[in-house]
PDB file of N, CA and C in Angstrom:
ATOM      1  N   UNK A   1     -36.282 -24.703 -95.256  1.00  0.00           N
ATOM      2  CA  UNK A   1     -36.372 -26.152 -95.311  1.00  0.00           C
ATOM      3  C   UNK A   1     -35.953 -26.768 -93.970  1.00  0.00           C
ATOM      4  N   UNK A   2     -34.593 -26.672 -92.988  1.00  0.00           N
ATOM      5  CA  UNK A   2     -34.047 -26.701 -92.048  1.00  0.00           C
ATOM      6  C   UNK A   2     -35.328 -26.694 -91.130  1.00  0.00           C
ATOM      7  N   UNK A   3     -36.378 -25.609 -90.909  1.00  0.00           N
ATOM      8  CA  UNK A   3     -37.171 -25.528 -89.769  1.00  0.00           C
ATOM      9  C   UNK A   3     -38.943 -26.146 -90.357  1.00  0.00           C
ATOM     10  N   UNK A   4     -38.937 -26.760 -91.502  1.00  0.00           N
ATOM     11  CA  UNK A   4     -39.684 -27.621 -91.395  1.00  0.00           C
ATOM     12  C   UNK A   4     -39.034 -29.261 -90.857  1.00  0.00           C
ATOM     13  N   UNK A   5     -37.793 -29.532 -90.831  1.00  0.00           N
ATOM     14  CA  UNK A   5     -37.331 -30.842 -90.325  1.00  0.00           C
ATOM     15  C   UNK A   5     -37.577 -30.644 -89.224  1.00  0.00           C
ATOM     16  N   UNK A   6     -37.144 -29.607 -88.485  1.00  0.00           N
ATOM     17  CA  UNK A   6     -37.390 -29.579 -87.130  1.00  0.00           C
ATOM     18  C   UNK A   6     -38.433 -29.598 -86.868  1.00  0.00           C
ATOM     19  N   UNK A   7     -39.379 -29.210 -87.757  1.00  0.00           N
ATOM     20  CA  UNK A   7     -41.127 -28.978 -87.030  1.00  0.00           C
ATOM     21  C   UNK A   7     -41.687 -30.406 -87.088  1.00  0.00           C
ATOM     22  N   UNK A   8     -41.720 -30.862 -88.310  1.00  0.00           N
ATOM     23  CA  UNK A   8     -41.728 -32.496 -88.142  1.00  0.00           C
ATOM     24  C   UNK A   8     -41.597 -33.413 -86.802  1.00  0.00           C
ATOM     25  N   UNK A   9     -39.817 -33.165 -86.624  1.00  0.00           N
ATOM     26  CA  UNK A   9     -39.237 -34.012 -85.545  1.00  0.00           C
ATOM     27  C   UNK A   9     -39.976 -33.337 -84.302  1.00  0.00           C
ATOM     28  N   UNK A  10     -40.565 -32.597 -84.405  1.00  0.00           N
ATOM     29  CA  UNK A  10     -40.786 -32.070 -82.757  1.00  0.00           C
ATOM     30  C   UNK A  10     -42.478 -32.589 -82.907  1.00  0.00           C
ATOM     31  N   UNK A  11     -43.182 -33.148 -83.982  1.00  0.00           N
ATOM     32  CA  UNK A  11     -44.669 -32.951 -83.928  1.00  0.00           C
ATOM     33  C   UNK A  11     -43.875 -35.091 -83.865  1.00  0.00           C
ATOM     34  N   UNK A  12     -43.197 -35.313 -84.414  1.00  0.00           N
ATOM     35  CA  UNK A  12     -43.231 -36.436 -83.651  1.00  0.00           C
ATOM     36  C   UNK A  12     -42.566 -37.042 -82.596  1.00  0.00           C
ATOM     37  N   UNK A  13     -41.992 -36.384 -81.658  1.00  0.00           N
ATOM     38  CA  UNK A  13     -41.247 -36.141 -80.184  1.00  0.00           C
ATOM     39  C   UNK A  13     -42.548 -36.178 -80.019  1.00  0.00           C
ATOM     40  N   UNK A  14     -43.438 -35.237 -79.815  1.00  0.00           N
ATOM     41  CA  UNK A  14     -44.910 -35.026 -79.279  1.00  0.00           C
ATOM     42  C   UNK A  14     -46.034 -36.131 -79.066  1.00  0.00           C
ATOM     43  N   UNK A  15     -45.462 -37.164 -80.397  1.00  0.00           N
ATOM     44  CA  UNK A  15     -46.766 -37.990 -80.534  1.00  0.00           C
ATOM     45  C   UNK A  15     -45.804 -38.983 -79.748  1.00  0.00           C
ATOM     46  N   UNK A  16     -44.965 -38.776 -79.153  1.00  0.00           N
ATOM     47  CA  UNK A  16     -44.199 -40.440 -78.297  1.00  0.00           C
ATOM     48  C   UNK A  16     -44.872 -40.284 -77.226  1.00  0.00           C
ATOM     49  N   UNK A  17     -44.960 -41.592 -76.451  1.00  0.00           N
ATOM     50  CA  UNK A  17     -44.867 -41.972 -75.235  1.00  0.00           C
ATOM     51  C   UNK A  17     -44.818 -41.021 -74.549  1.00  0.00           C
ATOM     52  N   UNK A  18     -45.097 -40.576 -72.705  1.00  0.00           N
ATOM     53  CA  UNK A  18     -44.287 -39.699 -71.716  1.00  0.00           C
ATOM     54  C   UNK A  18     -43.006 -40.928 -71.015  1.00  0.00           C
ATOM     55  N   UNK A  19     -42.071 -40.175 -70.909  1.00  0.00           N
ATOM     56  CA  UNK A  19     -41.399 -40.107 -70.667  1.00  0.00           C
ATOM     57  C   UNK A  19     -41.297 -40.367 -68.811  1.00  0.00           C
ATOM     58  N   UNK A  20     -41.130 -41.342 -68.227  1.00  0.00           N
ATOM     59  CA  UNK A  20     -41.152 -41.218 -66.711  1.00  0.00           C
ATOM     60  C   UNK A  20     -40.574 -39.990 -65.741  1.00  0.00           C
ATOM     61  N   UNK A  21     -41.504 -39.638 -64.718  1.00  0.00           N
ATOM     62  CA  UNK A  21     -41.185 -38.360 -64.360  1.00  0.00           C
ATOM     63  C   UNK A  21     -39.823 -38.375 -63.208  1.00  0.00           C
ATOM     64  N   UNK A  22     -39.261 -39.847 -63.085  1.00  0.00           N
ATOM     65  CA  UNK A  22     -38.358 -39.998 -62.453  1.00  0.00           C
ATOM     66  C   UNK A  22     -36.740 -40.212 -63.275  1.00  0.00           C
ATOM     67  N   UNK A  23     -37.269 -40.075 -64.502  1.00  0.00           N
ATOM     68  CA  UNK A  23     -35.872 -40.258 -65.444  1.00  0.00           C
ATOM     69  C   UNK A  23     -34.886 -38.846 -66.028  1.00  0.00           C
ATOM     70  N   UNK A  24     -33.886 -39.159 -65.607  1.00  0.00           N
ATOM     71  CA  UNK A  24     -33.005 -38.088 -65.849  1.00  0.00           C
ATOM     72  C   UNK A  24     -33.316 -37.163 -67.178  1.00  0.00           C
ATOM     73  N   UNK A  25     -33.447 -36.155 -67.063  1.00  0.00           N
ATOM     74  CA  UNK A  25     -34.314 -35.303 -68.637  1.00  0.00           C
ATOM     75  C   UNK A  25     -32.833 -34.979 -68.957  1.00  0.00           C
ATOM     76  N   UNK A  26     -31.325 -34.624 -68.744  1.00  0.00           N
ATOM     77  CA  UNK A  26     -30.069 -34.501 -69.489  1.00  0.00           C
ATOM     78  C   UNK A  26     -29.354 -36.041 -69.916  1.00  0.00           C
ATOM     79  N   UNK A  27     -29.712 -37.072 -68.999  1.00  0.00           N
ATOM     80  CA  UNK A  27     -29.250 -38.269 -69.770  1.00  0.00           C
ATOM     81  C   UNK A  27     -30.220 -38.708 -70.777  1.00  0.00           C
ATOM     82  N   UNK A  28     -31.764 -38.341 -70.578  1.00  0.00           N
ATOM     83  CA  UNK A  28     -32.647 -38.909 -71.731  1.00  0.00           C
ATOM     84  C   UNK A  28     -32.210 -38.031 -73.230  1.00  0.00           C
ATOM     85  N   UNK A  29     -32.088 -36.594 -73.045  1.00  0.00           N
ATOM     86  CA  UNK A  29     -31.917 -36.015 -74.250  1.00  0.00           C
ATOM     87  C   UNK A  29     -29.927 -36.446 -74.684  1.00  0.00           C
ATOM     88  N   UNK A  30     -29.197 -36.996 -73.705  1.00  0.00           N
ATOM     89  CA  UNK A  30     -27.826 -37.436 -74.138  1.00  0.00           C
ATOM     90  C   UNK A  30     -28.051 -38.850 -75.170  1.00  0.00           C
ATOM     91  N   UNK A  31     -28.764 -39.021 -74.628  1.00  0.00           N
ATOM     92  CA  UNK A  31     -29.684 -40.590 -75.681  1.00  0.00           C
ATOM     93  C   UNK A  31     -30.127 -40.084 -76.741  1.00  0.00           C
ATOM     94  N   UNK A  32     -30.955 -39.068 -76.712  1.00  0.00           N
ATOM     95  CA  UNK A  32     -31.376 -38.804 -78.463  1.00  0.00           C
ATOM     96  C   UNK A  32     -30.207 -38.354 -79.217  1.00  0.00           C
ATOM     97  N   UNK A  33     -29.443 -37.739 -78.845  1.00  0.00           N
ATOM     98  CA  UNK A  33     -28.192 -37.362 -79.577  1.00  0.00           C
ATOM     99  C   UNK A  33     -28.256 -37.987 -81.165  1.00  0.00           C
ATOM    100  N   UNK A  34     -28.125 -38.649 -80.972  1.00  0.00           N
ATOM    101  CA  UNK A  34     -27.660 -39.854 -82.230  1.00  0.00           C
ATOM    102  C   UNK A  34     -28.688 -40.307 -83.326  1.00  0.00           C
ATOM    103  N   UNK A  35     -30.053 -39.830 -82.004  1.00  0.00           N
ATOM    104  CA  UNK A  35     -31.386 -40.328 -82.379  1.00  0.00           C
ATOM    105  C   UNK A  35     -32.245 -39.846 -83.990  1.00  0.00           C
ATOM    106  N   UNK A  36     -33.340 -39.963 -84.104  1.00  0.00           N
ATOM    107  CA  UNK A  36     -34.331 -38.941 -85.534  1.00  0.00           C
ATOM    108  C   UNK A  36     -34.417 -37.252 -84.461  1.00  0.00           C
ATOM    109  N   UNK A  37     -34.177 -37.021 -83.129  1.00  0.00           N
ATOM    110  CA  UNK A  37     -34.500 -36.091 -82.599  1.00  0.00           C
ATOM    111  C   UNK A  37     -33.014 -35.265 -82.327  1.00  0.00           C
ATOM    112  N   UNK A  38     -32.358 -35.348 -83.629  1.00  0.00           N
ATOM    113  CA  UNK A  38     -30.775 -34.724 -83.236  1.00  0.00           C
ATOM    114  C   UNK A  38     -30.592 -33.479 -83.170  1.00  0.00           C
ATOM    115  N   UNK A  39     -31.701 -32.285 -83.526  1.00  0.00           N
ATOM    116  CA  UNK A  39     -32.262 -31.280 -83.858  1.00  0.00           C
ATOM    117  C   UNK A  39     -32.607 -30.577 -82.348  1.00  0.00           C
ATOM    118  N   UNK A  40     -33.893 -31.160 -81.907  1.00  0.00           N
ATOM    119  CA  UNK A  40     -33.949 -31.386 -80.772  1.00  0.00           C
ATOM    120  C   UNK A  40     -33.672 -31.370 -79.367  1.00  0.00           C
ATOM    121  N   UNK A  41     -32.398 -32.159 -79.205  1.00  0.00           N
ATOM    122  CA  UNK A  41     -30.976 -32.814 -78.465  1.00  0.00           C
ATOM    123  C   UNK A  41     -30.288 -31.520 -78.043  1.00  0.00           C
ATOM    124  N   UNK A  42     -30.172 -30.492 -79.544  1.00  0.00           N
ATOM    125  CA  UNK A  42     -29.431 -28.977 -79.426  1.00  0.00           C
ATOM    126  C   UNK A  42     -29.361 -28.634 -78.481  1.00  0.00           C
ATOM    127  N   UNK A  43     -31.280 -27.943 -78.688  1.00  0.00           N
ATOM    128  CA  UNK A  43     -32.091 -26.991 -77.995  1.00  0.00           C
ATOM    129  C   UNK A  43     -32.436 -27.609 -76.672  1.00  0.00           C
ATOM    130  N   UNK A  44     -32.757 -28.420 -76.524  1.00  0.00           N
ATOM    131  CA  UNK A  44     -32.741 -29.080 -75.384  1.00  0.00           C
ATOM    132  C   UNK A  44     -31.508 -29.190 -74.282  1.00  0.00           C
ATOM    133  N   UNK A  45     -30.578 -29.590 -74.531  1.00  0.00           N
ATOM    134  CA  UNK A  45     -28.749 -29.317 -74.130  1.00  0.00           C
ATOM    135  C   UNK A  45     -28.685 -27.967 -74.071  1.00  0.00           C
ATOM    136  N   UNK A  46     -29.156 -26.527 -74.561  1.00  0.00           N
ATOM    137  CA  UNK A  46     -29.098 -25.029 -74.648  1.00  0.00           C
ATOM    138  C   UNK A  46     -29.266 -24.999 -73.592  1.00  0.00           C
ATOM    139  N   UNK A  47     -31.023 -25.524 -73.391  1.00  0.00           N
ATOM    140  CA  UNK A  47     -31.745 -24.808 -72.336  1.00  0.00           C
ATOM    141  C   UNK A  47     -31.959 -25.557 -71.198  1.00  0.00           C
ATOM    142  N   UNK A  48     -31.485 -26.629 -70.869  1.00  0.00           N
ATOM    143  CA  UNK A  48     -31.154 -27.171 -69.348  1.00  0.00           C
ATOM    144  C   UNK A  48     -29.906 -27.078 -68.623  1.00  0.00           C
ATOM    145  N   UNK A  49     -28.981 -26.158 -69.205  1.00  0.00           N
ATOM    146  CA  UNK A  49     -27.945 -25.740 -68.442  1.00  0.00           C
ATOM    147  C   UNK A  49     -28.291 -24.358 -67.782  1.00  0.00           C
ATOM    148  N   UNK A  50     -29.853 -24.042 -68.101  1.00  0.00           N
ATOM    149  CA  UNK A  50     -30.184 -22.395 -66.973  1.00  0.00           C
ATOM    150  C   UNK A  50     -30.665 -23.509 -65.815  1.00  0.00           C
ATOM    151  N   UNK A  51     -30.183 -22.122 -64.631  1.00  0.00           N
ATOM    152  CA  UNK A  51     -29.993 -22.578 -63.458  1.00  0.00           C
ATOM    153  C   UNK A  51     -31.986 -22.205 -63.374  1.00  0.00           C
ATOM    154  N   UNK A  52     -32.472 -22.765 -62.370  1.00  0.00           N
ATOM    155  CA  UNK A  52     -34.232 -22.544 -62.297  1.00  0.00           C
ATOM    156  C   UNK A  52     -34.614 -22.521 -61.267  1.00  0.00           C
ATOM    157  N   UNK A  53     -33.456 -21.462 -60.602  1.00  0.00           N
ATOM    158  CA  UNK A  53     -33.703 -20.577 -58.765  1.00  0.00           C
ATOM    159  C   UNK A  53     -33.158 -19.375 -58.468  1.00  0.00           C
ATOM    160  N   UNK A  54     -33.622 -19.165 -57.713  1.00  0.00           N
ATOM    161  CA  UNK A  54     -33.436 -17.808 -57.942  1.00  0.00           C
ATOM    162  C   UNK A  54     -32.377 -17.809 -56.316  1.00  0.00           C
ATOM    163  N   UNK A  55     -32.023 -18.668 -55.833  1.00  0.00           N
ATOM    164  CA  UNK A  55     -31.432 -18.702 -54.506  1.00  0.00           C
ATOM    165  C   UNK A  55     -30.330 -18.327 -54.663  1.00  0.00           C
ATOM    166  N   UNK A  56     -29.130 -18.465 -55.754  1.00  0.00           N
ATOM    167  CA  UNK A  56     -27.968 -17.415 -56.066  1.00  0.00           C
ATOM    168  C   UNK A  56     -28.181 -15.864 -55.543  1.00  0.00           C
ATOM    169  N   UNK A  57     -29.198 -15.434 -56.325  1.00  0.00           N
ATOM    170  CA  UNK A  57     -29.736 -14.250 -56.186  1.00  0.00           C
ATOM    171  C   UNK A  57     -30.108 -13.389 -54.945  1.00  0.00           C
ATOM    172  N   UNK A  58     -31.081 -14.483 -54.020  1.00  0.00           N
ATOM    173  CA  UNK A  58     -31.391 -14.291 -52.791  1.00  0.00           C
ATOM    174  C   UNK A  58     -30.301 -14.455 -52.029  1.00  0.00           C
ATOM    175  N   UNK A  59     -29.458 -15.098 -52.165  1.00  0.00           N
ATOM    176  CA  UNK A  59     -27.958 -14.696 -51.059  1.00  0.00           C
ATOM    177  C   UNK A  59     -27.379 -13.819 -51.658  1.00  0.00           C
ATOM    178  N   UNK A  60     -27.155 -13.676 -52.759  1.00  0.00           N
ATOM    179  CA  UNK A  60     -26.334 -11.965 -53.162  1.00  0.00           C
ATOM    180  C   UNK A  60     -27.123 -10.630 -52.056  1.00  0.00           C
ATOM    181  N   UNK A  61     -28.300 -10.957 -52.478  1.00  0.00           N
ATOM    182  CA  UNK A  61     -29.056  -9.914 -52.016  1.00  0.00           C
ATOM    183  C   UNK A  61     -29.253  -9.834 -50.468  1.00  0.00           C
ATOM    184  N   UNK A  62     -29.287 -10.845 -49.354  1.00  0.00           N
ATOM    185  CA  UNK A  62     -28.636 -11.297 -48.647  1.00  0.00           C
ATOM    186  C   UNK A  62     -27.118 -10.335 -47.732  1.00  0.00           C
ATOM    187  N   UNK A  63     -26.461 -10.821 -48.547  1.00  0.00           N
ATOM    188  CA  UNK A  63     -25.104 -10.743 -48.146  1.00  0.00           C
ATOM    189  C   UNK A  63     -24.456  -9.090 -48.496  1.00  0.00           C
ATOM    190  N   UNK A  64     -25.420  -8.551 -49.580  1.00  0.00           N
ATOM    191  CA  UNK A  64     -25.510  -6.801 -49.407  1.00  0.00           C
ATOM    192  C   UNK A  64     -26.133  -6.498 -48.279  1.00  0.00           C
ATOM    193  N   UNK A  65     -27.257  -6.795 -47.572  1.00  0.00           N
ATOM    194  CA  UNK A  65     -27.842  -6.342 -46.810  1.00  0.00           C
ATOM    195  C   UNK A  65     -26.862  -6.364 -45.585  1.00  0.00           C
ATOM    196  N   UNK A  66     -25.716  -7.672 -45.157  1.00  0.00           N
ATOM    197  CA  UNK A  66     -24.710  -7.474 -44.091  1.00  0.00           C
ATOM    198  C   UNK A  66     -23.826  -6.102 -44.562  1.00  0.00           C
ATOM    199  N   UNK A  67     -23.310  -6.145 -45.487  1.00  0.00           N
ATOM    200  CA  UNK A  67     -22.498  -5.205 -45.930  1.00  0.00           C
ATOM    201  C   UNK A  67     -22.786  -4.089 -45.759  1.00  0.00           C
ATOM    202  N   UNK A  68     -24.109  -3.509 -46.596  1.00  0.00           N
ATOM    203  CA  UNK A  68     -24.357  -2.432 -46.966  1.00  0.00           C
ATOM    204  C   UNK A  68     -25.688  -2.009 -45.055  1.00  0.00           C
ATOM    205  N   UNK A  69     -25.302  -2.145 -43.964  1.00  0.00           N
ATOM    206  CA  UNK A  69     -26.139  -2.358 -43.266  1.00  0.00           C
ATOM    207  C   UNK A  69     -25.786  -0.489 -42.838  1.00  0.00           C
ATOM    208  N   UNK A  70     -27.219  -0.451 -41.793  1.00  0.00           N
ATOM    209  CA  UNK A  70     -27.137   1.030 -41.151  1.00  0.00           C
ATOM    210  C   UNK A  70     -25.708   1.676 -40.938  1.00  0.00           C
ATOM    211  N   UNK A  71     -24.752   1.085 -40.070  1.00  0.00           N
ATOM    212  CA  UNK A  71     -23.763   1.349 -39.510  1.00  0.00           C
ATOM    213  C   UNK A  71     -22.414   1.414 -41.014  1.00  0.00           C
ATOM    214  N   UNK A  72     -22.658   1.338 -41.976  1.00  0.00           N
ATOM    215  CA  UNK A  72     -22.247   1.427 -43.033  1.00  0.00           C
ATOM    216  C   UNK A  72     -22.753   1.824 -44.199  1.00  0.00           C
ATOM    217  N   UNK A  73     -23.413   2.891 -43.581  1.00  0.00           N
ATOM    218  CA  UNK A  73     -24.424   3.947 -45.096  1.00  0.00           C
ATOM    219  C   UNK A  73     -23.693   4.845 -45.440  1.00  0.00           C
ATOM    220  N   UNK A  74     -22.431   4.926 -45.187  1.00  0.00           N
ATOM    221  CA  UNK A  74     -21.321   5.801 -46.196  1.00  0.00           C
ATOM    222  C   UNK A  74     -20.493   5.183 -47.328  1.00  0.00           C
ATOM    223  N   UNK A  75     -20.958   4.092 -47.503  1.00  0.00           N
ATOM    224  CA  UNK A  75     -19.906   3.087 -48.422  1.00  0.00           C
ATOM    225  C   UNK A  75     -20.029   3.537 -49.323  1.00  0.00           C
ATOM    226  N   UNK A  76     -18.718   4.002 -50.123  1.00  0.00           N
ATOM    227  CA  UNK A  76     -18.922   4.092 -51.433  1.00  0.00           C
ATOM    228  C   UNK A  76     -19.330   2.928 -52.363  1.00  0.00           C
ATOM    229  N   UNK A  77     -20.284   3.340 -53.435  1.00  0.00           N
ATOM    230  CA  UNK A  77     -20.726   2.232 -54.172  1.00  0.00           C
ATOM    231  C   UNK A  77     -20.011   1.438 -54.854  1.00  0.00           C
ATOM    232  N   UNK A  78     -18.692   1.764 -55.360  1.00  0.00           N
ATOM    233  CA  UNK A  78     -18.242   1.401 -55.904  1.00  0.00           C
ATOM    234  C   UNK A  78     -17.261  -0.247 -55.017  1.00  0.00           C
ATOM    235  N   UNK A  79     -17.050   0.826 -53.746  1.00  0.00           N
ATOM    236  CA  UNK A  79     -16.430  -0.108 -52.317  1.00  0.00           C
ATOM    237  C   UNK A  79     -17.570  -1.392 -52.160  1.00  0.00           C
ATOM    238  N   UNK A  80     -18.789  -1.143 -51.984  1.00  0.00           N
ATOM    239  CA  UNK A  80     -19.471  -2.084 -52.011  1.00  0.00           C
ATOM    240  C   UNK A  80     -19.577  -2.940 -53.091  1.00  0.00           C
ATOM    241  N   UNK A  81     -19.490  -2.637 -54.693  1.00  0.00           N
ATOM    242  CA  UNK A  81     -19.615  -3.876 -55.430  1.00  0.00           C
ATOM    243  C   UNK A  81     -18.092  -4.219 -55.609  1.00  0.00           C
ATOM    244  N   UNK A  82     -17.228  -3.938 -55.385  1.00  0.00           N
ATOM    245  CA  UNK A  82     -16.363  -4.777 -54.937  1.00  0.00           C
ATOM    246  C   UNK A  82     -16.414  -6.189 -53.591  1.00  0.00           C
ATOM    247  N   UNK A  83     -16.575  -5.404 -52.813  1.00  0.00           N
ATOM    248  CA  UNK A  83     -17.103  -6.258 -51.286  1.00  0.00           C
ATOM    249  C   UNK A  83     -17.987  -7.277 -51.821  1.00  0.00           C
ATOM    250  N   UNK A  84     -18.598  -7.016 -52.251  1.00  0.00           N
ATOM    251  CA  UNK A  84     -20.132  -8.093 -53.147  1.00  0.00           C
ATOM    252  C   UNK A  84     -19.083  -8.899 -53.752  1.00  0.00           C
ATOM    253  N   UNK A  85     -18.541  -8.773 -54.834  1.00  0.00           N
ATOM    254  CA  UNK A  85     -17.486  -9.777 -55.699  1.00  0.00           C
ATOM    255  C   UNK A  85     -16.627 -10.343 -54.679  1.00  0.00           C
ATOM    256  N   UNK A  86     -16.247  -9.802 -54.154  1.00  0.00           N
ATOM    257  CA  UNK A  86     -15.586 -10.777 -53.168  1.00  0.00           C
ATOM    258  C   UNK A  86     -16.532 -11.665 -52.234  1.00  0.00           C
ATOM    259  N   UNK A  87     -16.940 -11.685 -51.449  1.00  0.00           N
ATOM    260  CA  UNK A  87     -17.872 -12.106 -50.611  1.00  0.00           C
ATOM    261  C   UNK A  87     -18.968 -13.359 -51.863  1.00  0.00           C
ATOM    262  N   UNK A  88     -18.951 -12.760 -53.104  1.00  0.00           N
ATOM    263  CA  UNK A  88     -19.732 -13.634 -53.914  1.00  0.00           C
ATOM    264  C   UNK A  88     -18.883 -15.030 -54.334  1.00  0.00           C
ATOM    265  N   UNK A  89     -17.664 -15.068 -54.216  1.00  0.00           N
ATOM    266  CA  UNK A  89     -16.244 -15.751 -54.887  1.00  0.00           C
ATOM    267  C   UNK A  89     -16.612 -16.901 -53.967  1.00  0.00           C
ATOM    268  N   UNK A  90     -16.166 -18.515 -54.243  1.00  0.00           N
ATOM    269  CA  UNK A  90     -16.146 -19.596 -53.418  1.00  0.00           C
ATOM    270  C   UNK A  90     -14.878 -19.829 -52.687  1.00  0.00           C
ATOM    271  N   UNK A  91     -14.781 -20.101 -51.518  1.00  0.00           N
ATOM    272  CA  UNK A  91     -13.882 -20.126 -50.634  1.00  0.00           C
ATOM    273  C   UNK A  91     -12.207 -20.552 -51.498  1.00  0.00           C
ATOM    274  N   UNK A  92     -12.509 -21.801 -52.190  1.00  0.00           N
ATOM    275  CA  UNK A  92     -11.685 -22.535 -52.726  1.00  0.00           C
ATOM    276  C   UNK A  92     -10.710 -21.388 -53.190  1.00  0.00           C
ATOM    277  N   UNK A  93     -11.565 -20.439 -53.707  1.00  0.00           N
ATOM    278  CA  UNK A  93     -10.707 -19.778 -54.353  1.00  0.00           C
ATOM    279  C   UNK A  93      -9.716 -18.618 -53.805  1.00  0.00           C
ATOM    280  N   UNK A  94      -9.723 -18.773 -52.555  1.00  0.00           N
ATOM    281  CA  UNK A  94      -9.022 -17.756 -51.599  1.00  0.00           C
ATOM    282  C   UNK A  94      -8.012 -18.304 -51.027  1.00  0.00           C
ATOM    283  N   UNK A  95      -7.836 -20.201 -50.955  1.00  0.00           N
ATOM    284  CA  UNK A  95      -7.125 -20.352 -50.580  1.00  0.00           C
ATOM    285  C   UNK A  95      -5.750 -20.490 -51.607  1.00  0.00           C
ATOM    286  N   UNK A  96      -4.330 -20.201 -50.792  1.00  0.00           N
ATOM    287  CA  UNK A  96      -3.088 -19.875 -51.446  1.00  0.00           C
ATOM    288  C   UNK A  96      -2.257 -20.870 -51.709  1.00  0.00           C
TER     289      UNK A  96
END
């Protein structure tokens, strides 16, 4: 019963208006909260807290390549994902 309400509310989310492509999509769904789309609001709040780059990634990968470079092809692996965790950590957090 639960996921026919939801199917409802989402076939009429669908039939609204668009939505301007300049309007905040976490303050618009902080607005439905309360709204017929409270269902909605959830899943929506779930899935806009993933990050949608991969540039974390590309400096990890990055910042192995200083580490793990020619002149340091004996590192133990284990030495290196340590070095990685560190080197991955924000400054803030080093200071004492």
């Amino acid at each position: 019963m639960e996921s026919q309400g939801l199917n409802e509310e989402f076939k009429h989310y669908l039939s609204q208006a668009v939505v301007h492509l300049k309007y905040d999509p976490i303050l618009y769904w902080q607005e439905q909260k309360n709204s017929i789309y409270h269902d909605l609001h959830s899943i929506a709040m779930m899935y806009m807290g993933i990050v949608g780059s991969s540039v974390p990634c590309e400096r990890l990968f990055s910042i192995a390549g200083n580490i793990a470079s020619d002149e340091r092809n004996r590192l133990d692996p284990n030495r290196l994902d340590r070095l990685l965790f560190l080197k991955s950590l924000d400054m803030k957090h080093w200071e004492l």
